[in-house]
Protein backbone atom coordinates (compact mmCIF):
# COMPACT_ATOMS: atom_id res chain seq x y z
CA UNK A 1 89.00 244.40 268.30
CA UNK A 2 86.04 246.44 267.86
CA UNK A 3 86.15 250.25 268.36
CA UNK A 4 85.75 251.73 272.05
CA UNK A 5 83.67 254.87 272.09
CA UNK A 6 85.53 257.95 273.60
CA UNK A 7 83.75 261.67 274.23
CA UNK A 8 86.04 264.52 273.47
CA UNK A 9 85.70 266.78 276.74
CA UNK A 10 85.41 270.01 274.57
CA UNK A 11 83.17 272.26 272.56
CA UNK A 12 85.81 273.54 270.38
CA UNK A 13 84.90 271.65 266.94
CA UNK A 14 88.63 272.25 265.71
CA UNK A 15 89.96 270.35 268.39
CA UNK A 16 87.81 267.41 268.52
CA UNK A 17 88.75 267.24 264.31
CA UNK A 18 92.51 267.34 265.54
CA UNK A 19 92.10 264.67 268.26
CA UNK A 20 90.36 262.42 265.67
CA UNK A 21 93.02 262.86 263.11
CA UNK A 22 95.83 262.44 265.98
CA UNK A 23 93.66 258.93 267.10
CA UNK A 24 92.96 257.64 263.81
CA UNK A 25 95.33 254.50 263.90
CA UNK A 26 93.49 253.30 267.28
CA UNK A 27 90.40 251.71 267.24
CA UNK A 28 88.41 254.14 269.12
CA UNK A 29 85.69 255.97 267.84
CA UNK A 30 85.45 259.99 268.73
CA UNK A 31 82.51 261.23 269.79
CA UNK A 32 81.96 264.93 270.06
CA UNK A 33 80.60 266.54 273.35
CA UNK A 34 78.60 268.80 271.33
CA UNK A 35 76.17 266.31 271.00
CA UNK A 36 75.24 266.35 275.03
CA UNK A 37 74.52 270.32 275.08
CA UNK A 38 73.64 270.28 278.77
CA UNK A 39 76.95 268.38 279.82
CA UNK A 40 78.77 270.94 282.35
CA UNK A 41 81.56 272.82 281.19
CA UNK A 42 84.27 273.05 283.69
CA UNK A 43 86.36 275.89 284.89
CA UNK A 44 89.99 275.88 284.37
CA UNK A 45 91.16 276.90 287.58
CA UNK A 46 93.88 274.14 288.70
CA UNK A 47 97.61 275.35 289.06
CA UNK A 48 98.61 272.33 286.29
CA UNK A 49 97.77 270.80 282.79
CA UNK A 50 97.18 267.96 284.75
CA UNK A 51 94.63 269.31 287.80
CA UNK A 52 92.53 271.19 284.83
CA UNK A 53 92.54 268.37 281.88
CA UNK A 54 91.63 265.54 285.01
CA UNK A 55 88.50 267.89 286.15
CA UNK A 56 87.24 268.19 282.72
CA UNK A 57 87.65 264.32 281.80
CA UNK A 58 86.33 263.13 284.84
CA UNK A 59 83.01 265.87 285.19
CA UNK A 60 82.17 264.56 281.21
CA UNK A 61 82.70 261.11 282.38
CA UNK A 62 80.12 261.08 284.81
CA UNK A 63 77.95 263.23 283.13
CA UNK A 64 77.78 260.71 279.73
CA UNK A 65 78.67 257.61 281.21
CA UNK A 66 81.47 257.32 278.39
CA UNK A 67 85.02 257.68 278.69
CA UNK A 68 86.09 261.06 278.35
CA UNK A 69 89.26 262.53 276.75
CA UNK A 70 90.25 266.23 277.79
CA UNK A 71 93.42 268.47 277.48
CA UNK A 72 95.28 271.44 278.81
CA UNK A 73 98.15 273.13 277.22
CA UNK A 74 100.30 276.17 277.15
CA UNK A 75 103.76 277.69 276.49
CA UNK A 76 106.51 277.62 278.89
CA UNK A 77 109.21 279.83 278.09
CA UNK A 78 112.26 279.53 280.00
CA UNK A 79 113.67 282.81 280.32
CA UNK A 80 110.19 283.97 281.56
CA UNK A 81 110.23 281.02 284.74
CA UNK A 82 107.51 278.78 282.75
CA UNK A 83 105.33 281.42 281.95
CA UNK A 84 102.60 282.21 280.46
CA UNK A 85 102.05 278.08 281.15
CA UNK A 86 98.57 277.24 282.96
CA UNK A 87 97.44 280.39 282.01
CA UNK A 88 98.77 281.01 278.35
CA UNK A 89 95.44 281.07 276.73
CA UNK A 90 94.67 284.20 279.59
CA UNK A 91 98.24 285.38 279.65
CA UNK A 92 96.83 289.11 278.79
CA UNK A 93 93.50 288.63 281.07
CA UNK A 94 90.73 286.58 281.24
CA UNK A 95 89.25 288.49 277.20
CA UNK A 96 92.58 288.56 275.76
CA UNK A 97 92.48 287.44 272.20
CA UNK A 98 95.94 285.85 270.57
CA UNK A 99 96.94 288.80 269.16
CA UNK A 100 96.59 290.20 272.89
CA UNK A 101 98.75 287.48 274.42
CA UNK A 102 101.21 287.59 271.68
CA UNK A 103 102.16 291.11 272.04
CA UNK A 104 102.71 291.10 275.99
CA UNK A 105 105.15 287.80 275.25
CA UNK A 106 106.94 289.48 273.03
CA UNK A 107 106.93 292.60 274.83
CA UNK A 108 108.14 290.42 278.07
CA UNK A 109 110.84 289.10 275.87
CA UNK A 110 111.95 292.84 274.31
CA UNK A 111 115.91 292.66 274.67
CA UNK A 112 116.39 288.56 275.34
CA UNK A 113 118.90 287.25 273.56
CA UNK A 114 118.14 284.51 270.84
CA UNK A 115 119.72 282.06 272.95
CA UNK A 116 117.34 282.54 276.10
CA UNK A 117 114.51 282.43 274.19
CA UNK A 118 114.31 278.69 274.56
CA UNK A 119 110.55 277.75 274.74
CA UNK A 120 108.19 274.92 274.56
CA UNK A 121 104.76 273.56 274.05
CA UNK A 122 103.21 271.13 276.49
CA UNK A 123 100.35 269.03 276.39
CA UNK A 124 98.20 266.77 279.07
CA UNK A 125 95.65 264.24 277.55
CA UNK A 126 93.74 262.33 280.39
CA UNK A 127 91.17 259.77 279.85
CA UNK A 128 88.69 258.81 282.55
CA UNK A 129 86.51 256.19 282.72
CA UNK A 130 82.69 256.26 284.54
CA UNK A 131 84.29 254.45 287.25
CA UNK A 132 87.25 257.04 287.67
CA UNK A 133 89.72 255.08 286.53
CA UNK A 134 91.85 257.41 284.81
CA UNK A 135 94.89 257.92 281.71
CA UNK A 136 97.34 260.24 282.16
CA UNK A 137 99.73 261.23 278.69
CA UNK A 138 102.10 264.74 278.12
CA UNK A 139 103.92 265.49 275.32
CA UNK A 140 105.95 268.34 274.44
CA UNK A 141 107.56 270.15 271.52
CA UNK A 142 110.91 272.33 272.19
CA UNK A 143 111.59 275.73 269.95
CA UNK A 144 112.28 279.31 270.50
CA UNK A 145 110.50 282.71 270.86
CA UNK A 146 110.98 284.41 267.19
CA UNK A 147 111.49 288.30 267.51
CA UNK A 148 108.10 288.90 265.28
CA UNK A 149 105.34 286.71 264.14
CA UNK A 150 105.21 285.59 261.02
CA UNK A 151 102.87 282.76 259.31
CA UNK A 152 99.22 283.06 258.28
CA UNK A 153 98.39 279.21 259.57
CA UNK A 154 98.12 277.64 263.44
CA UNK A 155 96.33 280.30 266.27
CA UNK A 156 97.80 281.07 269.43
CA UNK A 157 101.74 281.36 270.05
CA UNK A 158 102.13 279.54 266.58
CA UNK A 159 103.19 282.82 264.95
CA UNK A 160 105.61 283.37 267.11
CA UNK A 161 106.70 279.78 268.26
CA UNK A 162 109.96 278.81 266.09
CA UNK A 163 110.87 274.96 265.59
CA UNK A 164 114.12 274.77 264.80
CA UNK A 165 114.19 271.46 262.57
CA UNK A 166 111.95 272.77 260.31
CA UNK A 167 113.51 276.24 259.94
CA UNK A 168 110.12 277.77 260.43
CA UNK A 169 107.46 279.03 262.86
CA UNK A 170 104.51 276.65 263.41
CA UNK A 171 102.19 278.97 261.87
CA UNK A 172 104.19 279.33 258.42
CA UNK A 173 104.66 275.27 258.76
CA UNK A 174 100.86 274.64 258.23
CA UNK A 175 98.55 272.12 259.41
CA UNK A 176 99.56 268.75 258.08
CA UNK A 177 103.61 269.43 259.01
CA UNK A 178 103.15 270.97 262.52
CA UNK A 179 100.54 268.27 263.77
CA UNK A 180 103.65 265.05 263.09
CA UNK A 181 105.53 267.33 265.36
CA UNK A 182 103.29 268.91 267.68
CA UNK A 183 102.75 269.17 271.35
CA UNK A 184 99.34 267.24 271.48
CA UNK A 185 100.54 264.44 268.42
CA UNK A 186 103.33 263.77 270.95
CA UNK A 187 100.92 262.94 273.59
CA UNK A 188 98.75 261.20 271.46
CA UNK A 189 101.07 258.78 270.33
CA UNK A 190 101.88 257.87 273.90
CA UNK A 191 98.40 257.77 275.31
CA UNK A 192 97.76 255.75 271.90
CA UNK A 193 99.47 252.83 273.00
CA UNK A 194 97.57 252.11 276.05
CA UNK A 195 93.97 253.58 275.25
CA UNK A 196 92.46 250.62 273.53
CA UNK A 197 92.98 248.52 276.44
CA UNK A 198 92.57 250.67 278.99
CA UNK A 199 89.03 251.65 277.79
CA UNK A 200 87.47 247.91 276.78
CA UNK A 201 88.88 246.90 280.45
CA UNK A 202 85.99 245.68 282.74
């Protein structure tokens, strides 16, 4: 079966590297949006994963002609009703850096017991073809809200996002360890087993 071609609906280089590592045992090949500089960057302003990752997929669809892959993930933690979720990368405001969003989590969670901090990571991949046919994949990854962060590796909640099975917080796990287990390698591996066909259909 020869390789479908597949545009990455972002302009964040790390993430199209990570999507191409998570994809490497289908025979797609990864193209990176980067390469269209006037294709339209789209606003994440749905209430779900789902509503923002379909916008961007679809928008980059149309705009290449290719089938487009595009995300949207956060971290729910329970004892906070879901939150920061659909908004965790703006959890602080709209400039927040990590550090910012990190400190009002943890400042949220001041005086929670270990056992409420129950949290996870969720990821939507969709795919959309030209025609608007569409893929739909989540994955998720269940851990805890450590007291502090601690780890030098990952960005975002990893400092402060404890897996359990691995004794360790996904930022002190490192690259290679946290991406078997992650989030977005969960949904991968789901959306793996139905992308080849779905994007050499007619």
């Amino acid at each position: 079966m020869s390789a479908a071609r597949l545009v990455v609906a972002s302009r964040n280089r790390g993430k199209v590297g990570e999507l191409r590592l998570l994809l490497r045992g289908a025979p797609v090949e990864i193209l990176d949006i980067n390469a269209h500089p006037s294709a339209p960057v789209v606003a994440e302003e749905g209430d779900t994963y789902l509503e923002n990752a379909r916008a961007k997929a679809h928008a980059v669809a149309r705009f290449t002609g290719l089938p487009a892959l595009a995300d949207d993930s956060g971290l729910e933690v329970d004892a906070l009703g879901g939150a920061p979720g659909v908004r965790s990368a703006r959890f602080a405001g709209e400039a927040a850096t990590d550090a910012d969003n990190v400190s009002l989590l943890l400042g949220r969670l001041s005086g929670v017991p270990e056992p409420r901090r129950t949290a996870r990571f969720r990821c939507v991949l969709v795919v959309a073809r030209p025609d608007g046919a569409e893929l739909v994949a989540e994955g998720t990854c269940e851990g805890r809200i450590a007291d502090a962060p601690s780890g030098a590796s990952g960005f975002g909640y990893d400092p402060v996002f404890y897996y359990p099975p691995a004794g360790q917080t996904f930022a002190e796990m490192g690259g290679a360890d946290k991406d078997r287990v992650s989030h977005r390698a969960d949904a991968c591996r789901r959306l793996a087993e139905s992308l080849p066909s779905f994007l050499l259909s007619p």
